[in-house]
Each structure stands twice: as C-alpha cells, then as structure tokens.
Protein backbone atom coordinates (compact mmCIF):
# COMPACT_ATOMS: atom_id res chain seq x y z
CA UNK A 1 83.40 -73.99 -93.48
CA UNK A 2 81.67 -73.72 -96.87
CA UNK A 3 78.24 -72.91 -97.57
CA UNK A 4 76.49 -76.03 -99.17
CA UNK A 5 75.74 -74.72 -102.93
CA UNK A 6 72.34 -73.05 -103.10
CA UNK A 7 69.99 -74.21 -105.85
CA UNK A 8 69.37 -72.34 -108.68
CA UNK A 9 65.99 -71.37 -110.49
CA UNK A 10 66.46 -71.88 -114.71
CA UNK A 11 64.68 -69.57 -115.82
CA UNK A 12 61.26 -70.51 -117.60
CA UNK A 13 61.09 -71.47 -121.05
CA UNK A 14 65.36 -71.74 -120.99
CA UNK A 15 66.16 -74.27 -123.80
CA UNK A 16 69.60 -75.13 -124.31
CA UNK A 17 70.98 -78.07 -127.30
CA UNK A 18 69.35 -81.10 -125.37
CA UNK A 19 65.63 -80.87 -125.05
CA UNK A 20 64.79 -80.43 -121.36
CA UNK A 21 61.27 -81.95 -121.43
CA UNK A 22 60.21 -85.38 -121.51
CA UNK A 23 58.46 -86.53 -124.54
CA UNK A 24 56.03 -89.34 -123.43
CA UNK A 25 53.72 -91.75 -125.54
CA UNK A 26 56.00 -90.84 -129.14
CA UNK A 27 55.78 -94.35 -130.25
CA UNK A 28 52.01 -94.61 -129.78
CA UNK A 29 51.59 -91.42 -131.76
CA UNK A 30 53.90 -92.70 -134.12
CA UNK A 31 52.35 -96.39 -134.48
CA UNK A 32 48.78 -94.16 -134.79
CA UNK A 33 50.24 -92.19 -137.27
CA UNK A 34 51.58 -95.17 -139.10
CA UNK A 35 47.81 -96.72 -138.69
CA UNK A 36 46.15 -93.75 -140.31
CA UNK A 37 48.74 -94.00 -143.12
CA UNK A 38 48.20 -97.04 -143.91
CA UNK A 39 44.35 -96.94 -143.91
CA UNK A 40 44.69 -93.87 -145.87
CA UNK A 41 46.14 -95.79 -148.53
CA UNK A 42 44.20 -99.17 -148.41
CA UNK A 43 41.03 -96.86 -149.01
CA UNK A 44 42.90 -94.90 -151.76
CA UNK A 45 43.02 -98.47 -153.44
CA UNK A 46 40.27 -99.53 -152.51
CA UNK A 47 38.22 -96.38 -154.67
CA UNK A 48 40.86 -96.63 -157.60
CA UNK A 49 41.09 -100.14 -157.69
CA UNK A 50 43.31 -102.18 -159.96
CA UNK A 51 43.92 -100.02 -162.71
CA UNK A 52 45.73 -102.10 -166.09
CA UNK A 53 44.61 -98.80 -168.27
CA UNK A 54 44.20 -94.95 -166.41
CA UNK A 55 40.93 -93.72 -167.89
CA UNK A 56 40.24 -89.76 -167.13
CA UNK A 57 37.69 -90.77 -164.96
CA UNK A 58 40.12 -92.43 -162.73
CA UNK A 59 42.97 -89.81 -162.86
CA UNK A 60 39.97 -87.08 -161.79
CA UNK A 61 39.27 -90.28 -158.66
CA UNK A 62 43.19 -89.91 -158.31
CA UNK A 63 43.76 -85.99 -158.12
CA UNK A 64 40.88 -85.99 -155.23
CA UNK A 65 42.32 -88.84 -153.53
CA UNK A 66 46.33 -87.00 -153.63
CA UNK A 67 45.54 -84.74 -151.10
CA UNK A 68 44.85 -87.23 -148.22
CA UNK A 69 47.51 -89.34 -148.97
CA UNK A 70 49.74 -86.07 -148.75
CA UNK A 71 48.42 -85.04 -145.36
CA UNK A 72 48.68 -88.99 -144.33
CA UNK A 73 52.03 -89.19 -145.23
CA UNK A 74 53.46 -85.30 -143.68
CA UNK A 75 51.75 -86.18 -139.94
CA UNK A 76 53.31 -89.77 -140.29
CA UNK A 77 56.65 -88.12 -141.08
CA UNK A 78 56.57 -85.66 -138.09
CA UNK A 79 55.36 -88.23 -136.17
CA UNK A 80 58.04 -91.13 -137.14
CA UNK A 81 60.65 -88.42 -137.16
CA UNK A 82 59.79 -87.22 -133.53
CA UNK A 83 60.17 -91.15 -132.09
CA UNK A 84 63.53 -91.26 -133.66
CA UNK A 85 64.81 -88.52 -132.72
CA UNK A 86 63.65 -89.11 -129.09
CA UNK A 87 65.70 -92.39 -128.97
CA UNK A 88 68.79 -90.98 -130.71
CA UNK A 89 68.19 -87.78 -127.98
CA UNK A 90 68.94 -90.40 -125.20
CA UNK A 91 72.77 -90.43 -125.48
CA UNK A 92 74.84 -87.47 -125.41
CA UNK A 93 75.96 -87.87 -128.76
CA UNK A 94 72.70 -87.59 -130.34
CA UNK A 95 71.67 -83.50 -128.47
CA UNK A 96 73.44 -82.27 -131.21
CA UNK A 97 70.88 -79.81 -133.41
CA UNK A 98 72.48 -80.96 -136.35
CA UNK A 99 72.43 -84.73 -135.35
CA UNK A 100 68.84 -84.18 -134.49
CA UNK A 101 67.49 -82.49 -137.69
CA UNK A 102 69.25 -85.12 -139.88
CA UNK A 103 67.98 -87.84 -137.80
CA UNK A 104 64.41 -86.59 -138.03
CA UNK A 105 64.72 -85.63 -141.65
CA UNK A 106 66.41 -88.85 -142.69
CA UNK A 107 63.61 -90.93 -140.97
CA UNK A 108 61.08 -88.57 -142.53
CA UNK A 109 62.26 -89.34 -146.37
CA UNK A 110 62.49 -93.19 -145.90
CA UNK A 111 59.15 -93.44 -144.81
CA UNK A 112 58.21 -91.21 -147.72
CA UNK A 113 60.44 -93.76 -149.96
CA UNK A 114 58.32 -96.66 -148.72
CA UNK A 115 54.80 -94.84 -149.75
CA UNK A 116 56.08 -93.69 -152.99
CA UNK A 117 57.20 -97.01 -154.02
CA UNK A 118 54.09 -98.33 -153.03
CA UNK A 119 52.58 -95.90 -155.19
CA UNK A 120 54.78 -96.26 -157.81
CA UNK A 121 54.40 -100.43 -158.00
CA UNK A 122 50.41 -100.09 -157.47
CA UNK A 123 49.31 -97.59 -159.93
CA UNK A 124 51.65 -97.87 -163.09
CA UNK A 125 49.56 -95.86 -165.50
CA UNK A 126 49.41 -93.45 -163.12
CA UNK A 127 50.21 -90.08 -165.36
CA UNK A 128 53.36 -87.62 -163.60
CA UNK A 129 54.31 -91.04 -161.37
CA UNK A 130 57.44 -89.64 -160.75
CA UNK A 131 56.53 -86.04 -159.96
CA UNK A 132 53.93 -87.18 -157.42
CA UNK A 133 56.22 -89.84 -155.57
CA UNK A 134 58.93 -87.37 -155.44
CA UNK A 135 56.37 -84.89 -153.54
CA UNK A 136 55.28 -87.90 -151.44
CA UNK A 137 59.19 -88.39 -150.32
CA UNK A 138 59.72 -84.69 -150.24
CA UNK A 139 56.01 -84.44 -147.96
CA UNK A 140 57.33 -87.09 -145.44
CA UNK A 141 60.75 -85.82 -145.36
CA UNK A 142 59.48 -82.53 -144.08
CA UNK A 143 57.82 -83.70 -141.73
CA UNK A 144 61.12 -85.71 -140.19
CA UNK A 145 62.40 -82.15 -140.58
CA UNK A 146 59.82 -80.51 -138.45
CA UNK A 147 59.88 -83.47 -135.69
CA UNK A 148 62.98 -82.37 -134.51
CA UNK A 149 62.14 -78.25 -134.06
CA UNK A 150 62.54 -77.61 -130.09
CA UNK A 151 60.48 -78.17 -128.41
CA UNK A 152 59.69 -81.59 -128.94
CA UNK A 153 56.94 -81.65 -126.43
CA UNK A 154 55.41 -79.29 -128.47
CA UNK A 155 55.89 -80.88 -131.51
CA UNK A 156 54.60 -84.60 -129.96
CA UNK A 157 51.03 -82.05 -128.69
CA UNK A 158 50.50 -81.04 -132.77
CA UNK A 159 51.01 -84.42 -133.62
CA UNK A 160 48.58 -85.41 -131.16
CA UNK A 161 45.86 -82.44 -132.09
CA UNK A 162 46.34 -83.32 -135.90
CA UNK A 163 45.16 -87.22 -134.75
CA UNK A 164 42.40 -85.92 -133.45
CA UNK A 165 41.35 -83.55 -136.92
CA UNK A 166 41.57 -87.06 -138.81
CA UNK A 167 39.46 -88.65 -136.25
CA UNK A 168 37.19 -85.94 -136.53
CA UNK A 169 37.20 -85.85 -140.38
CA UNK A 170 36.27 -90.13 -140.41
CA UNK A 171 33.39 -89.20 -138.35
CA UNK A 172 31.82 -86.96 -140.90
CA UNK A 173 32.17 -88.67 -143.39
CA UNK A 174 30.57 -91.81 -141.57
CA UNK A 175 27.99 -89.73 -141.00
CA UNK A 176 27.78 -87.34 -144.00
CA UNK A 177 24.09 -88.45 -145.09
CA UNK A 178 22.92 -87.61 -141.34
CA UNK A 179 24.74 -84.60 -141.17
CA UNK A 180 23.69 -83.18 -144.70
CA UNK A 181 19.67 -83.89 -143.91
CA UNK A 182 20.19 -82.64 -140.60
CA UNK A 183 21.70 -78.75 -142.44
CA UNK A 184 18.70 -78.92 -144.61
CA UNK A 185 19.76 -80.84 -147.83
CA UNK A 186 16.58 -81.21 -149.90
CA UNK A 187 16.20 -82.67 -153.39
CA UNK A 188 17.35 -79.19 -154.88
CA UNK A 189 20.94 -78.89 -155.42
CA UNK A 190 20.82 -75.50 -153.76
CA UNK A 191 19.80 -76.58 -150.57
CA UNK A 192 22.87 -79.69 -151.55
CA UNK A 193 25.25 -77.10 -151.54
CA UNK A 194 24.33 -75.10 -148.67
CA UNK A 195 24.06 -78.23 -146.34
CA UNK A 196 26.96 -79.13 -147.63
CA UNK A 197 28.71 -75.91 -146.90
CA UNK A 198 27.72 -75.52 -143.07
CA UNK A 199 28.53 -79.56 -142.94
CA UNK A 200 32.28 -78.18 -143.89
CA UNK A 201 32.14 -75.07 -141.59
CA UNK A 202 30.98 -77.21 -138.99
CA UNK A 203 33.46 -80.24 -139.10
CA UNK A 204 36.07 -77.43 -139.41
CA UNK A 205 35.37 -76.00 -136.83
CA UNK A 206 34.94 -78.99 -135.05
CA UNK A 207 38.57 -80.08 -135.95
CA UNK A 208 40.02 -77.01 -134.87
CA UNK A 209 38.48 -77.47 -130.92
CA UNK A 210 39.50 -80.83 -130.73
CA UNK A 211 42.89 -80.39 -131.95
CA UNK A 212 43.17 -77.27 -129.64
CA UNK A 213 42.03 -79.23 -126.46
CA UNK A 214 44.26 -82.20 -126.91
CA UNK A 215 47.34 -79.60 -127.76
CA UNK A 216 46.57 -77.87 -124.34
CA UNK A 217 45.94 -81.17 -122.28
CA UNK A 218 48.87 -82.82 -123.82
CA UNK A 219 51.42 -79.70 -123.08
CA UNK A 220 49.44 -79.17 -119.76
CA UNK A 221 50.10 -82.81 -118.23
CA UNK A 222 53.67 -83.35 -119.97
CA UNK A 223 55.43 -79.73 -120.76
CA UNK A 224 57.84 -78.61 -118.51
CA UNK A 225 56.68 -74.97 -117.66
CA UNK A 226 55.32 -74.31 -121.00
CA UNK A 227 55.01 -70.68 -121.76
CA UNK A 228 51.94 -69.67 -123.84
CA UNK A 229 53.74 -69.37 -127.29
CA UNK A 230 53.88 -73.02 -126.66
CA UNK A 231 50.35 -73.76 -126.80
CA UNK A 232 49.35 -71.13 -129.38
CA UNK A 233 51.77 -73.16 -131.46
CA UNK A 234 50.65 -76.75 -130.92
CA UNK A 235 47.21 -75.62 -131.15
CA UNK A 236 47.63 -74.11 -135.03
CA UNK A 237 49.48 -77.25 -135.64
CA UNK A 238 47.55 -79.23 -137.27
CA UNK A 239 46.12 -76.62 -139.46
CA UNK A 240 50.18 -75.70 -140.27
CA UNK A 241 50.40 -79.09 -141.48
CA UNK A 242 47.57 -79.47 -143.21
CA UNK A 243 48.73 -76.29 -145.34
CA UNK A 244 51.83 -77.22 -145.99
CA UNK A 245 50.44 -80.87 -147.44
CA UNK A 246 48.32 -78.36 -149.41
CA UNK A 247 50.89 -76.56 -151.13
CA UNK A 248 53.22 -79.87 -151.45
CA UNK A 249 50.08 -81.25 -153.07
CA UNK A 250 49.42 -78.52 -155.64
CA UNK A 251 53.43 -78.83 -156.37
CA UNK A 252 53.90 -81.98 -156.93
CA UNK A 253 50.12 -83.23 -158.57
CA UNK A 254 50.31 -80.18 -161.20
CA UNK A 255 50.61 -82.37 -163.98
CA UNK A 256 47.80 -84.64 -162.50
CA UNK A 257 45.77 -81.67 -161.80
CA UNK A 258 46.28 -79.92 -165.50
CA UNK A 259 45.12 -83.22 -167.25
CA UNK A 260 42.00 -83.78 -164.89
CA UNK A 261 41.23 -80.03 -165.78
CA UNK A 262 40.90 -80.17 -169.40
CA UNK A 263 37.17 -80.99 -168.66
CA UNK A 264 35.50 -78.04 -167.72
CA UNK A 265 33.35 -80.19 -164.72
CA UNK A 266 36.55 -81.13 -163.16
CA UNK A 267 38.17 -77.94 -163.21
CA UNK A 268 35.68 -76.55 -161.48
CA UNK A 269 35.35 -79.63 -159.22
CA UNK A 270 39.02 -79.56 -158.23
CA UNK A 271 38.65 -76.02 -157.65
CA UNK A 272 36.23 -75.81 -155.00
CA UNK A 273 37.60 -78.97 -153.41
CA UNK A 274 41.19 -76.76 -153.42
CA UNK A 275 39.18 -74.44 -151.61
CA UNK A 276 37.21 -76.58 -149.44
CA UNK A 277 40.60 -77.71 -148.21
CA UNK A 278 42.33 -74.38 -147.54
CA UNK A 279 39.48 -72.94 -145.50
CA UNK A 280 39.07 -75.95 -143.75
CA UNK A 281 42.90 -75.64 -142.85
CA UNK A 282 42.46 -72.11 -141.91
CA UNK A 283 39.74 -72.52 -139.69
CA UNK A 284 41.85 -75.31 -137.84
CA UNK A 285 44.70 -73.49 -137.32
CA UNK A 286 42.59 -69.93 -136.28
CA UNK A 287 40.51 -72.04 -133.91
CA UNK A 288 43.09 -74.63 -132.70
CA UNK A 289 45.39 -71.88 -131.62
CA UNK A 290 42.07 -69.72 -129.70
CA UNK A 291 40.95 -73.01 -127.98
CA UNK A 292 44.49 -73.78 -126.58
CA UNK A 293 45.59 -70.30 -125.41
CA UNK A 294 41.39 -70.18 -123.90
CA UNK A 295 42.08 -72.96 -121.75
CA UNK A 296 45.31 -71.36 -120.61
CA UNK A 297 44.13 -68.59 -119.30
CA UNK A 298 41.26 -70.65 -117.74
CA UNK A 299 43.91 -72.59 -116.30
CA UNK A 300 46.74 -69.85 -114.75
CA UNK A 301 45.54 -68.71 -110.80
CA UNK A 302 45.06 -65.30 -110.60
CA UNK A 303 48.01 -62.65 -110.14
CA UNK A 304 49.00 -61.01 -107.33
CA UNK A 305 48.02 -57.35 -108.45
CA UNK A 306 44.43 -59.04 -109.14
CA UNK A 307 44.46 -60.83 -105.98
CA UNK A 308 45.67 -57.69 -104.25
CA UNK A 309 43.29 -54.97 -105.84
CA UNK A 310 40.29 -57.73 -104.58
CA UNK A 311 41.46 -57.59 -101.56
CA UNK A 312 41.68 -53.73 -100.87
CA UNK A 313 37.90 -53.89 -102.74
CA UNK A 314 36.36 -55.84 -100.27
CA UNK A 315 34.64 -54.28 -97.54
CA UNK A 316 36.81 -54.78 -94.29
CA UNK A 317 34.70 -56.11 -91.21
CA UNK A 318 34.31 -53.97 -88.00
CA UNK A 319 36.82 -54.69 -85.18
CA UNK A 320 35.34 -55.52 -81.76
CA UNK A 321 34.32 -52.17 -80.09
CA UNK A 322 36.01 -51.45 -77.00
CA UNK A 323 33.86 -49.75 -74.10
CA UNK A 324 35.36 -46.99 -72.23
C-alpha cells in the first residue's frame, strides 16, 4: 500500500513567478483612477481656459496646475497597469516577470500618450510642450512599471490608499474657507499663513491615516498571509507616489518653472508650493506606513510566550481540601 501524499505547508510570504494572491476590485480602482484623471484635467481647463496667446500670468496658473496632473496621471498608470496585467496574469503565458513588467509598462505609457496629446492639442502656446508631455508619458509609464512589482495585492492596497489621499485632498479644498477660519485666519496675513499652515499639517496628516487604514483593510480582507513588510509598504504608498510625481514634475516642468520664476512673486510662490507638496508627501508616507503596521499589531492574537508567561502570572485557585 502507499501512503496517500501528505499536504504540505508553503511557507508564508513564498512568492514564486505567478502571483499567488488574488487581486480583487482592479478594474474599479482602475475606472476610479481613470475618473480622477479625467476630472483632474477638465478642472485644469477649466482654470486655464482657452488660451489663443500664453500670457505669464497663465504659464504661473499652468506651473501650479502641472503637479496634479502629474500625480493624476502616475496613480492612473499604476492603476491601469495593475488591471492589465491581472488579465494577461490569467494564462500561463502571461506569469512571466518579463511579460508582466512590459505589459504593465506598455499600458502605463499609452495612457500617458493619450494625456499628453490631450495636452499637447489643448494648450498650443503652452511654453516646453514637448518637455512636459514627454514627462506626462514618462509619469504614466512608471506607473505601468510599478503595477506589476509582486505583490500585486499590495500594489492594488497603495492604489487604493492613494484614492483615498485625493478624496481627502477634494474635501479640503471644498472646505478650505471653513477650515482656514476655523485655524484662526484673521484679516492679517500672519494669522493667513499660520491657518493656512496647520490647514496643510492637518489634511496631511489626515491623508496619511486614511490611506494607511484602507492599505491595512484592503491587504487584511484580500492578502494571502501578508507579512508586515506588506503593509508598511502599501501604507507609504501613496506618499511614494506622490514623490516620485514630485520629482517627475520638477524634471520635466523646468523650463515652465524657470520662465514663471523670472518674477520674483512667483519664485517665491512656486517655492513654498514645492515645499508644501514635499512635506505633505512626507507626512503621508511617515503616517500611512505607522497607521497600517498600528492596526497590525492591533490585529495579530497574542503569542504563545505572552499567553504562557500570563498564565504562570495568574494566581492558581486552591484545590478542594481533603479531610483526613
């Protein structure tokens, strides 16, 4: 007789070419993705406007504009990318790492292609066109790039948490006016600027927890055994992304940026808007990755030596005395 095989344990966290976890609700994250995009660049247009001549006034509108549309179009490529790549993961053919990443970074670039033409046909006086649609294509082909890192469960949960920092980002600025007489802003432009900067630490923060929380509960209820690295990674995300888009940004507006900052006012205005953006992306990532890996540990039972060392703590009860 032979012994029927005995199952064996993978051990956790064992990856091998194909992914081994299920990567649910891709297409919603990338038709979301595809939604912010799009409204991203609909109220670009809508605050340039139809531009026959570019005045400085609107190239200064322009270089604050270029980093949202940068962001817009990385999370869109990540997100785009990871549905592809999910589809072409279904057949054998397609678990190749190769396949995967030129899949993922193909998809990425023609999405990129489709924003930068659209940039290209709707501002034509737009000064360093070309540099900034080639850093659009390059932005969204990253992103492709990225979608198909293993994980991609991982990668779908910082797509999800970076969803969530947009969301959060529309509702402050639906509610800046609230928000700024609620920190104190006064008729002084010192008590303006300090409203203003614990409205940013704030929202940052703010970001950062929410894109933490839905990195954890998306790798919690979908992730096959996900080992902590896991979270800390989808947690910091979104504030990843959002630096990369940063220095993609700087790269490929330069041009933009250099002719907006031959006026002194601008300079200094793009400046602290630069930095406004970086510690906003810090602050993301630093509290994203805390949140996600807090709620871990809230979530794990408690180990054996813990259990244990409770146990042999605990005052033991009397037995029943025995008479003579």
């Amino acid at each position: 007789m032979t012994s029927a095989p005995q199952p064996t344990n993978a051990p956790s966290g064992h990856t091998s070419d194909a992914p081994a976890t299920r990567t649910p609700w891709t297409g919603a994250l990338a038709g979301l993705s595809l939604l912010w995009l799009v409204a991203t660049l609909v109220s670009v247009r809508r605050g340039l406007g139809p531009l026959a001549e570019f005045d400085p006034m609107a190239a200064a509108r322009a270089a604050v504009a270029l980093p949202s549309v940068t962001i817009a179009s990385l999370v869109a490529g990540v997100a785009v990318g990871l549905a592809t790549v999910t589809l072409v993961t279904r057949r054998a053919a397609g678990r190749r790492p190769a396949l995967r990443y030129g899949v993922g970074a193909g998809t990425g670039a023609l999405l990129g292609g489709a924003v930068a033409a659209a940039i290209a046909v709707g501002y034509s006086e737009l000064p360093s066109r070309p540099m900034i649609c080639a850093a659009i294509v390059a932005t969204a082909g990253v992103g492709g790039l990225l979608a198909a890192a293993p994980p991609p469960v991982t990668v779908a949960a910082g797509v999800l948490g970076s969803l969530g920092v947009f969301l959060v980002g529309l509702a402050v600025a639906l509610f800046d006016g609230d928000l700024l007489a609620l920190f104190g802003a006064g008729e002084t432009h010192a008590s303006i600027l300090t409203a203003s900067a614990w409205v940013a630490f704030v929202s940052s923060l703010s970001a950062g927890l929410v894109a933490g929380f839905l990195a954890y509960t998306y790798l919690r209820r979908y992730g096959d055994t996900p080992r902590w690295p896991q979270f800390l990674v989808a947690g910091a995300a979104p504030g990843v992304l959002v630096l990369i888009a940063e220095a993609l940004t700087r790269l490929g507006g330069a041009q933009l940026f250099q002719l907006v900052s031959e006026a002194a006012a601008d300079e200094t205005y793009l400046q602290y808007l630069a930095a406004a953006r970086l510690n906003r992306a810090l602050i993301v990532l630093f509290a994203g990755a805390l949140v996600a890996i807090f709620l871990l540990g809230r979530s794990l039972p408690p180990s054996e030596e813990t259990s244990e060392e409770h146990d042999e703590d605990s005052p033991q009860e009397p037995g029943p005395s025995t008479g003579a």
